[in-house]
C-alpha atoms as a PDB file:
ATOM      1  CA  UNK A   1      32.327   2.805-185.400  1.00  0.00           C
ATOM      2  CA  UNK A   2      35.429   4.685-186.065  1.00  0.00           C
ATOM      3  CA  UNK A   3      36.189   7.436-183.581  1.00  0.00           C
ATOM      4  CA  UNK A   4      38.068  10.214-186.302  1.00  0.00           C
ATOM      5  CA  UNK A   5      38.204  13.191-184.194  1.00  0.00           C
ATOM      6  CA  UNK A   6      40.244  10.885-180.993  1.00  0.00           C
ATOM      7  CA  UNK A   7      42.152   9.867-184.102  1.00  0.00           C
ATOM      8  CA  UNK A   8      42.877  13.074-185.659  1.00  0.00           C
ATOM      9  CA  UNK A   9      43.522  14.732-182.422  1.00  0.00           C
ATOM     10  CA  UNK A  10      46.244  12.086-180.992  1.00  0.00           C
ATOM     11  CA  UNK A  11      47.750  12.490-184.725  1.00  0.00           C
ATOM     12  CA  UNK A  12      47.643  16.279-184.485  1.00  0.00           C
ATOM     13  CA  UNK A  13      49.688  16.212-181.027  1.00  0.00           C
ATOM     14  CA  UNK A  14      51.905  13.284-182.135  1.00  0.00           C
ATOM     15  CA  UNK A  15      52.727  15.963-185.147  1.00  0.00           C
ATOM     16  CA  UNK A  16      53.701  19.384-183.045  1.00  0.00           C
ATOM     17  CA  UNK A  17      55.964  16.289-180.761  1.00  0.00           C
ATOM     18  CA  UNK A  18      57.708  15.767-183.895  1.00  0.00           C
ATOM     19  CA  UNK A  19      57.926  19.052-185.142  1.00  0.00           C
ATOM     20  CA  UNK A  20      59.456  20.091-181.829  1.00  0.00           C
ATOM     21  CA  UNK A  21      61.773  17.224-181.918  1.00  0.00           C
ATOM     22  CA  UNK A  22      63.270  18.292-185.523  1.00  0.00           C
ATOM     23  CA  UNK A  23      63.831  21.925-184.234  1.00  0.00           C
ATOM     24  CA  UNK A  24      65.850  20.536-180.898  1.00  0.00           C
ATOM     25  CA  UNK A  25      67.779  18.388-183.633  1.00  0.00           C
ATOM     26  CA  UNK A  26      68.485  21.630-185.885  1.00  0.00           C
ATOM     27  CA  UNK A  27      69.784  23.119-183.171  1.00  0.00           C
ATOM     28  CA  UNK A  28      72.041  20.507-182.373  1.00  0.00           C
ATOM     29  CA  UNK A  29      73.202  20.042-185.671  1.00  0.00           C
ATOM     30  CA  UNK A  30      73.828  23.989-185.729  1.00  0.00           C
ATOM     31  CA  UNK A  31      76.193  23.598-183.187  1.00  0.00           C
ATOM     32  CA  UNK A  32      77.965  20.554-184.487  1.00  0.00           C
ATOM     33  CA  UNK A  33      80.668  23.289-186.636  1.00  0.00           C
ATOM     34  CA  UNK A  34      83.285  22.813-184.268  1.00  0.00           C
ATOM     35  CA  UNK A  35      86.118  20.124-185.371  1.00  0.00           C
ATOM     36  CA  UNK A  36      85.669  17.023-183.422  1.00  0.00           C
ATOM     37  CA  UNK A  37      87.535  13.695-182.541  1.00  0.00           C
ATOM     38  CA  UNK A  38      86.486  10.466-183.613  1.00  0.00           C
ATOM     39  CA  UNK A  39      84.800   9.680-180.080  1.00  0.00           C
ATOM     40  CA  UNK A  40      82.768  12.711-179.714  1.00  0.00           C
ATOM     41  CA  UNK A  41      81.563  11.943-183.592  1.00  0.00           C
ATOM     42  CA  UNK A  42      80.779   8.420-182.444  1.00  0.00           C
ATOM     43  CA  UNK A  43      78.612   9.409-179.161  1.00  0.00           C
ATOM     44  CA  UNK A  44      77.041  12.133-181.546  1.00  0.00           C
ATOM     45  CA  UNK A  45      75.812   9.839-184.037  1.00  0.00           C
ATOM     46  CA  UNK A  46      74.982   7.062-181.054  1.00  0.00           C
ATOM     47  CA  UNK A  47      72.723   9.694-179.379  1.00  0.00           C
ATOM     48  CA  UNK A  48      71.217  10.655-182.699  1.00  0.00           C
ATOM     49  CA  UNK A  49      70.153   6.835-183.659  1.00  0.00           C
ATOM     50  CA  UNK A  50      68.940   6.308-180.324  1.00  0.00           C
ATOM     51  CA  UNK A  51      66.785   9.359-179.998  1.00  0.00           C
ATOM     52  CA  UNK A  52      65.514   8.204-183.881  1.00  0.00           C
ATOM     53  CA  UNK A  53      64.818   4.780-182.560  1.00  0.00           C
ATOM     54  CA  UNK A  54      63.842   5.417-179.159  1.00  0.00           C
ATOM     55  CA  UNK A  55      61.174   8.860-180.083  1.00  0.00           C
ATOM     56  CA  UNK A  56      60.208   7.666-184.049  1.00  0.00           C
ATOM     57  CA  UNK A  57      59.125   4.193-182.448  1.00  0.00           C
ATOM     58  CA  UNK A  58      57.589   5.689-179.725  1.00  0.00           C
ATOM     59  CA  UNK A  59      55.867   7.480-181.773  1.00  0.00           C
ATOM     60  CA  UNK A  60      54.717   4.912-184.428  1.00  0.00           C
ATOM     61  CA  UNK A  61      53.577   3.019-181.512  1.00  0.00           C
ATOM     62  CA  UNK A  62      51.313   5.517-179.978  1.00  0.00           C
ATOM     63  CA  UNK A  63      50.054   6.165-183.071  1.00  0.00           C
ATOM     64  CA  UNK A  64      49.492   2.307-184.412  1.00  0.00           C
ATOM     65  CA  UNK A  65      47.417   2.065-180.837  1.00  0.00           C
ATOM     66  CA  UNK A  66      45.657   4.699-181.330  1.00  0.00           C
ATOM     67  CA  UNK A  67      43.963   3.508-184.598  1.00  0.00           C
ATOM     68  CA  UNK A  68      43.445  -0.052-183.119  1.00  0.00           C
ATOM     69  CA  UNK A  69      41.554   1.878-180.112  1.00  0.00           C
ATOM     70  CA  UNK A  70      39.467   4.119-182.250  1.00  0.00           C
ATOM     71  CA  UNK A  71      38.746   1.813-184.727  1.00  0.00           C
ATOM     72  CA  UNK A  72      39.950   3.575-187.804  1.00  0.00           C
ATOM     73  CA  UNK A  73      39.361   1.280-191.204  1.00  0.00           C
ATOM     74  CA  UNK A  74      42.750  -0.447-192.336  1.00  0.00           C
ATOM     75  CA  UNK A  75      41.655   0.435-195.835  1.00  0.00           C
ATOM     76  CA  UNK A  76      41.513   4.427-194.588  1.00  0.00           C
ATOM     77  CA  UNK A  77      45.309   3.957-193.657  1.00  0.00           C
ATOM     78  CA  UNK A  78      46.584   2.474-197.110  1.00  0.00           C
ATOM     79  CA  UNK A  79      46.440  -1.042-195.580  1.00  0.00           C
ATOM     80  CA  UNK A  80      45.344  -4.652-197.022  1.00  0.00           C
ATOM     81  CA  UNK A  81      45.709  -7.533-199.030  1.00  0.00           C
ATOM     82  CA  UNK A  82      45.607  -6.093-202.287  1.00  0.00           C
ATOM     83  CA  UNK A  83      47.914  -3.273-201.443  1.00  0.00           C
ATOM     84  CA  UNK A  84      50.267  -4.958-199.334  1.00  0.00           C
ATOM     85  CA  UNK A  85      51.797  -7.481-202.010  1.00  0.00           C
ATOM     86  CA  UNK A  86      55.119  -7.467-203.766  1.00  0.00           C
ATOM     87  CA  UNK A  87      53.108  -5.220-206.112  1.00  0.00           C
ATOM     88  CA  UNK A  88      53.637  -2.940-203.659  1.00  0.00           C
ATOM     89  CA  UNK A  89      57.082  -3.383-203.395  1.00  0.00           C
ATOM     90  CA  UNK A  90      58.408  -3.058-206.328  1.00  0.00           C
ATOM     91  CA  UNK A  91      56.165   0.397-206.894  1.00  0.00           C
ATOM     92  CA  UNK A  92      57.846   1.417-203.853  1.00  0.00           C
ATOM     93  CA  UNK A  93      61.512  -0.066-205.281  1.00  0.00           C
ATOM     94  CA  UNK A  94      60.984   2.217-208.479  1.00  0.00           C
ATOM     95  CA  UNK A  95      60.051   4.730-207.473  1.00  0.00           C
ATOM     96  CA  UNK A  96      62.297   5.151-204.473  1.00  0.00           C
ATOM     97  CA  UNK A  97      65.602   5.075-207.347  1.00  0.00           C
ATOM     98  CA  UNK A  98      63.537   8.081-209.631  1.00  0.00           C
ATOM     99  CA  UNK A  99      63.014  10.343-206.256  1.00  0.00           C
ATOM    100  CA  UNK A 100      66.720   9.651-204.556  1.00  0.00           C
ATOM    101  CA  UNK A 101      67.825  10.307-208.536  1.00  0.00           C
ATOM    102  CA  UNK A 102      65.608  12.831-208.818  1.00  0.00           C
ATOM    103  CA  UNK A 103      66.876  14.625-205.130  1.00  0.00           C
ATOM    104  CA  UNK A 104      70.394  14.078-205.779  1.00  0.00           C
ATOM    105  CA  UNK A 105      70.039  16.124-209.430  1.00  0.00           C
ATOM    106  CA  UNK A 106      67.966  18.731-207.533  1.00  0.00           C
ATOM    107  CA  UNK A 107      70.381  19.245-204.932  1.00  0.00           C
ATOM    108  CA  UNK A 108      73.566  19.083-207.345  1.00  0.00           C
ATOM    109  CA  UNK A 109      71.752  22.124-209.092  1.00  0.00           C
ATOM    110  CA  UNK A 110      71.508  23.995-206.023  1.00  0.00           C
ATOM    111  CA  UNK A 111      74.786  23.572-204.747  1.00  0.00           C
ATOM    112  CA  UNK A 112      76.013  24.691-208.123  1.00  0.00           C
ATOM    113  CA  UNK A 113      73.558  27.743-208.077  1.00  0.00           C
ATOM    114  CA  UNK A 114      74.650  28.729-204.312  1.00  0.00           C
ATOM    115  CA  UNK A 115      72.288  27.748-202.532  1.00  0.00           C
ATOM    116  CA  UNK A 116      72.639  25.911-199.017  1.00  0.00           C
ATOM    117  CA  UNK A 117      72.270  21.918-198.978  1.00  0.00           C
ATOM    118  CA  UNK A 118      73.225  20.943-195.427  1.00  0.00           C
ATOM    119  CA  UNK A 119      74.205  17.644-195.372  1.00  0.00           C
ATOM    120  CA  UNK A 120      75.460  17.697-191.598  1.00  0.00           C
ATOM    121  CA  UNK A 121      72.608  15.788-189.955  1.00  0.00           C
ATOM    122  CA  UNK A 122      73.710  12.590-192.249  1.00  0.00           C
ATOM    123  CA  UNK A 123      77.813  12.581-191.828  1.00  0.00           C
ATOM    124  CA  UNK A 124      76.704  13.145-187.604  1.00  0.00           C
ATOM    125  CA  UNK A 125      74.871   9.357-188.599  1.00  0.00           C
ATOM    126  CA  UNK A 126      77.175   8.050-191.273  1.00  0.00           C
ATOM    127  CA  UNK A 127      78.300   4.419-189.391  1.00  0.00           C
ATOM    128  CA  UNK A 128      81.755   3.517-188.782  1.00  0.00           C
ATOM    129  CA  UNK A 129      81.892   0.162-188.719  1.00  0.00           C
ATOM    130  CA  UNK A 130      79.759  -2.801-190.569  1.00  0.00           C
ATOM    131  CA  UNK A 131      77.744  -3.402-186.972  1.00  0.00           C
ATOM    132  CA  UNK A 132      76.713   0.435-187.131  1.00  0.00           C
ATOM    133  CA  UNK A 133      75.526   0.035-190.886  1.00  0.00           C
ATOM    134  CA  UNK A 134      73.599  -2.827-189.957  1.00  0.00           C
ATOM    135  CA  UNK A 135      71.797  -0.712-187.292  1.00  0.00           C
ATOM    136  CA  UNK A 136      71.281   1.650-189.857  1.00  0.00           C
ATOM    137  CA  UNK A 137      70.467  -0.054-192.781  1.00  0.00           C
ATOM    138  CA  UNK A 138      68.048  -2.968-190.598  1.00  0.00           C
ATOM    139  CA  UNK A 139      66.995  -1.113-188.080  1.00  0.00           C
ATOM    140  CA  UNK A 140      66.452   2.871-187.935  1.00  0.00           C
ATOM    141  CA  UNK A 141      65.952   4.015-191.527  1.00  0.00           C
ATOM    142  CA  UNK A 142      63.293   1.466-191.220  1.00  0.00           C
ATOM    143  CA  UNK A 143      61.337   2.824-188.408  1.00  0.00           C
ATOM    144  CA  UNK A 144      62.065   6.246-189.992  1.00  0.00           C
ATOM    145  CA  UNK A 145      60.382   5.208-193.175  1.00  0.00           C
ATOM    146  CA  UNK A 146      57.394   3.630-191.390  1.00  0.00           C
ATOM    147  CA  UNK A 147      56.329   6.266-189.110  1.00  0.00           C
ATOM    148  CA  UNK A 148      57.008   9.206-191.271  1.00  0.00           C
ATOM    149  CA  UNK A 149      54.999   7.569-193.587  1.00  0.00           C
ATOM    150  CA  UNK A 150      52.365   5.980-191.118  1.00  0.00           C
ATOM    151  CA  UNK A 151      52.175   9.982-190.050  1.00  0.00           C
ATOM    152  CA  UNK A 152      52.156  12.218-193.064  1.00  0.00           C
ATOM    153  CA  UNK A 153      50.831   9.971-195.453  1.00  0.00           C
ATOM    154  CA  UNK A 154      48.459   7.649-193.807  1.00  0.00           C
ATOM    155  CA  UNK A 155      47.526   9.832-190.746  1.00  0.00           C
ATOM    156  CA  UNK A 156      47.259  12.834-192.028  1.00  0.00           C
ATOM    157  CA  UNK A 157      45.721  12.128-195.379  1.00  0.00           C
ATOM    158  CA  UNK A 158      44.393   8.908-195.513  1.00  0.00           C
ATOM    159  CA  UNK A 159      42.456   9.180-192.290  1.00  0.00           C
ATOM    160  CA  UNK A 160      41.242  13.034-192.153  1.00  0.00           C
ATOM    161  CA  UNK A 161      40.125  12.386-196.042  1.00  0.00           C
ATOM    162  CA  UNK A 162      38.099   9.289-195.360  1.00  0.00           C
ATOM    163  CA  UNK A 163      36.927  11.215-191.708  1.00  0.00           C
ATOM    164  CA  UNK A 164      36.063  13.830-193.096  1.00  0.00           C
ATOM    165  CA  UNK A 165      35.752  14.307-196.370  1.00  0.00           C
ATOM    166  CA  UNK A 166      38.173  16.316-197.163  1.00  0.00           C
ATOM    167  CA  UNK A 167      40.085  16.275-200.596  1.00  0.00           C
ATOM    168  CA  UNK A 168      42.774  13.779-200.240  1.00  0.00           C
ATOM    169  CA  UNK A 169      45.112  15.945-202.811  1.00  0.00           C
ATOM    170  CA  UNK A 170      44.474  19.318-200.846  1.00  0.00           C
ATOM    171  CA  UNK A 171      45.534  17.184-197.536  1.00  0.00           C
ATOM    172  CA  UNK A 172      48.431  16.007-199.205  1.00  0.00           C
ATOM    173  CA  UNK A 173      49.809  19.314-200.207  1.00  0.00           C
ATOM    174  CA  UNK A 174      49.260  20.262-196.135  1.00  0.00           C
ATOM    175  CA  UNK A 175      51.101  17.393-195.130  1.00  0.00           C
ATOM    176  CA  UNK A 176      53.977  17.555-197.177  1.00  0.00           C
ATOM    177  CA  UNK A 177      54.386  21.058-196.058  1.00  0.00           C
ATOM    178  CA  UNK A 178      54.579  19.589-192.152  1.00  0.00           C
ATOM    179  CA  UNK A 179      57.272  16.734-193.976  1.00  0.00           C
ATOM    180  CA  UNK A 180      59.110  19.638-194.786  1.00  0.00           C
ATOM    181  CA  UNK A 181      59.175  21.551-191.907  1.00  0.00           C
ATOM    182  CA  UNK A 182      60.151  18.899-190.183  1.00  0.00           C
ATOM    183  CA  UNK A 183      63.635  18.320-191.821  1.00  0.00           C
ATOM    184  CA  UNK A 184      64.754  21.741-191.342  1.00  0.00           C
ATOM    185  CA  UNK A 185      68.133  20.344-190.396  1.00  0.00           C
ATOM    186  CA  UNK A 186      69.016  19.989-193.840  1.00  0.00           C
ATOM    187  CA  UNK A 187      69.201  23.838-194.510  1.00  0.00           C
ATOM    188  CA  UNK A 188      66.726  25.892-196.776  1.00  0.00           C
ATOM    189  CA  UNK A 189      67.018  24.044-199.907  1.00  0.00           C
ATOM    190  CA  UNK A 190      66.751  20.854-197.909  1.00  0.00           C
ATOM    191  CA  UNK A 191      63.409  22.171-196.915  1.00  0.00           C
ATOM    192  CA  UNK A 192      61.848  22.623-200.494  1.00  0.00           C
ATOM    193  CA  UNK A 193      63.786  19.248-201.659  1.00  0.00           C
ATOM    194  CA  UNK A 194      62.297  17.248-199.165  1.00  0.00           C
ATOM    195  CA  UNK A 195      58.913  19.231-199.362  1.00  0.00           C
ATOM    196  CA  UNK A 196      58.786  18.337-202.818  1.00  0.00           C
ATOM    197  CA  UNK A 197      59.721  14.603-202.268  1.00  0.00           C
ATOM    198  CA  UNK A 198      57.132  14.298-199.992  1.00  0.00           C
ATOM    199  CA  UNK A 199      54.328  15.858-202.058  1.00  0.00           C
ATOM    200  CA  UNK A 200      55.053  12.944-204.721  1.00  0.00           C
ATOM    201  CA  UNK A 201      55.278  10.651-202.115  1.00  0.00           C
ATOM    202  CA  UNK A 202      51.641  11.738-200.953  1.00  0.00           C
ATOM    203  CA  UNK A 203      50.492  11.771-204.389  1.00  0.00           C
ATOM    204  CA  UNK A 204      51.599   8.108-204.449  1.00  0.00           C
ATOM    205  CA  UNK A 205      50.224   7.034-201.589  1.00  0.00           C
ATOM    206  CA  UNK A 206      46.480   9.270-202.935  1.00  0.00           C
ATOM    207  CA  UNK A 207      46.806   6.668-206.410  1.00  0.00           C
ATOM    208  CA  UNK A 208      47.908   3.402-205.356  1.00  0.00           C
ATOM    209  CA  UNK A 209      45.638   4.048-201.483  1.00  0.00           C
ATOM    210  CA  UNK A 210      49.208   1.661-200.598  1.00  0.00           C
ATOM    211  CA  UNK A 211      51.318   2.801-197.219  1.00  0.00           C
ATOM    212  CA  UNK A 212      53.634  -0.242-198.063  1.00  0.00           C
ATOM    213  CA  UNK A 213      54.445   1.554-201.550  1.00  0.00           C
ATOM    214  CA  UNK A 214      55.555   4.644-199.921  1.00  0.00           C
ATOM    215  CA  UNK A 215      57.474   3.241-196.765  1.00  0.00           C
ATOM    216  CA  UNK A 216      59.785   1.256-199.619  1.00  0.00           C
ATOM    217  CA  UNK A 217      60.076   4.338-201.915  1.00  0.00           C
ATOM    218  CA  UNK A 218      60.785   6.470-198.532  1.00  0.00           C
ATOM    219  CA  UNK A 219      63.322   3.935-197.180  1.00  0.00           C
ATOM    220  CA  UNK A 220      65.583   3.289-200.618  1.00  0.00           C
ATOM    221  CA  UNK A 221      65.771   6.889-200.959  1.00  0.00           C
ATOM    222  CA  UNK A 222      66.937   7.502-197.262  1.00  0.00           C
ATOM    223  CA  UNK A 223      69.195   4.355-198.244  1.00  0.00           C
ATOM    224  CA  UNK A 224      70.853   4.913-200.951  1.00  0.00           C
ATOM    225  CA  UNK A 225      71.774   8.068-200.221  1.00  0.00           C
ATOM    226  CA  UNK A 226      73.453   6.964-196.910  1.00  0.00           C
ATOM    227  CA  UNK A 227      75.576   4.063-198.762  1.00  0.00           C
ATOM    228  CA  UNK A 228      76.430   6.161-201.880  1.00  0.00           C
ATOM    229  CA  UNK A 229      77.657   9.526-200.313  1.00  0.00           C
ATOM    230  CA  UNK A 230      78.210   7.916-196.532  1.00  0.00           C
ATOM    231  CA  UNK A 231      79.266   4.412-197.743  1.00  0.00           C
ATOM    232  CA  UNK A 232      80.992   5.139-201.127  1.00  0.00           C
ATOM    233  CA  UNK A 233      81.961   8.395-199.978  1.00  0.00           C
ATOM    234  CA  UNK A 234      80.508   9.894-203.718  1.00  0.00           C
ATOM    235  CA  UNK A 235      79.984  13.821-204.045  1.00  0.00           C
ATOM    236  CA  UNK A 236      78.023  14.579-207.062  1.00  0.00           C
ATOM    237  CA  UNK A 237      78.641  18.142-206.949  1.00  0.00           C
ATOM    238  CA  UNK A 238      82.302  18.052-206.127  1.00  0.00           C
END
């Protein structure tokens, strides 16, 4: 029998670690104003990649134990055969191009209307060479994707709604206010971009009851817009 409340509880401290985590990188990307040279960028973006590797693993980890240990249903956490298929992907494939189209139009509009898009965090990871896009690319916007998704989406909704009982849309409007608090590095209108990306990507996850779906949509968003503005070097609203 599952144990929900050991579940809910780990989640609910894994969540404030997070949260805590974001503001520490805030303030570091706060302080990142000051002109730097090409090394100090490189052991900036070499700390941040290992602390997104090293902590968002971590993280995934204690969490993907603690359902295994309490027993929580796979089907509670958007897992199993017949919503892990290449159905699955290509939901997550589609959608992923609407919401990074989608969040680049949004943000455009902002910019254009004065309001604050901080786009700091994401030149302090932008690779240099093809090694450090390969790390990127294979490597941490994957575990990113997974255990932001694993957290806010199957965690926090999927779990507490089949624990508990509790509407799976009002959890999903909760959680995507935690997604969104927890990329405050990205300014103010970062905030309510990413808030609302998340809230679609929760309503997803509520219709299709997939966590493959939304770790694809979450990671071709979070890729594409590394390799088009990063990679290409492309500024819509310039």
């Amino acid at each position: 029998m599952a144990e929900w409340a050991t579940f809910v509880g780990l989640t609910g401290v894994v969540t404030v670690l997070l949260l805590a985590l974001a503001r520490m990188s805030q303030t570091m990307v706060e302080g990142s104003d000051e002109p730097s040279e090409p090394e100090d960028h490189e052991m900036t973006a070499g700390l941040l990649l290992a602390n997104v590797a090293l902590s968002q693993g971590l993280f995934a980890g204690v969490l993907l134990a603690a359902a295994w240990y309490t027993q929580v249903p796979l089907a509670a956490l958007g897992i199993g055969a017949d919503v892990t298929d290449l159905g699955a992907v290509g939901i997550g494939v589609g959608l992923g191009a609407v919401l990074y189209l989608t969040s680049e139009t949004g943000g455009v509009a902002a910019q254009r209307l004065g309001f604050e898009y901080d786009e700091r965090l994401r030149g302090l990871l932008a690779p240099d060479s093809a090694g450090e896009w390969a790390v990127l690319l294979g490597l941490v916007l994957p575990i990113i994707a997974f255990f932001e998704e694993f957290l806010f989406r199957a965690a926090l909704i999927g779990a507490v709604s089949a624990g508990y009982g509790v509407s799976p849309w009002l959890l999903a409007v909760a959680s995507s206010a935690l997604f969104a608090l927890g990329h405050g590095a990205q300014g103010r209108t970062g905030i309510v971009v990413t808030g609302a990306l998340g809230l679609v990507l929760a309503g997803a996850f509520v219709l299709t009851g997939s966590l493959l779906a939304v770790i694809v949509a979450h990671y071709v968003v979070n890729a594409l817009e590394f390799v088009v503005h990063e990679g290409l070097g492309v500024d819509w609203a310039g």
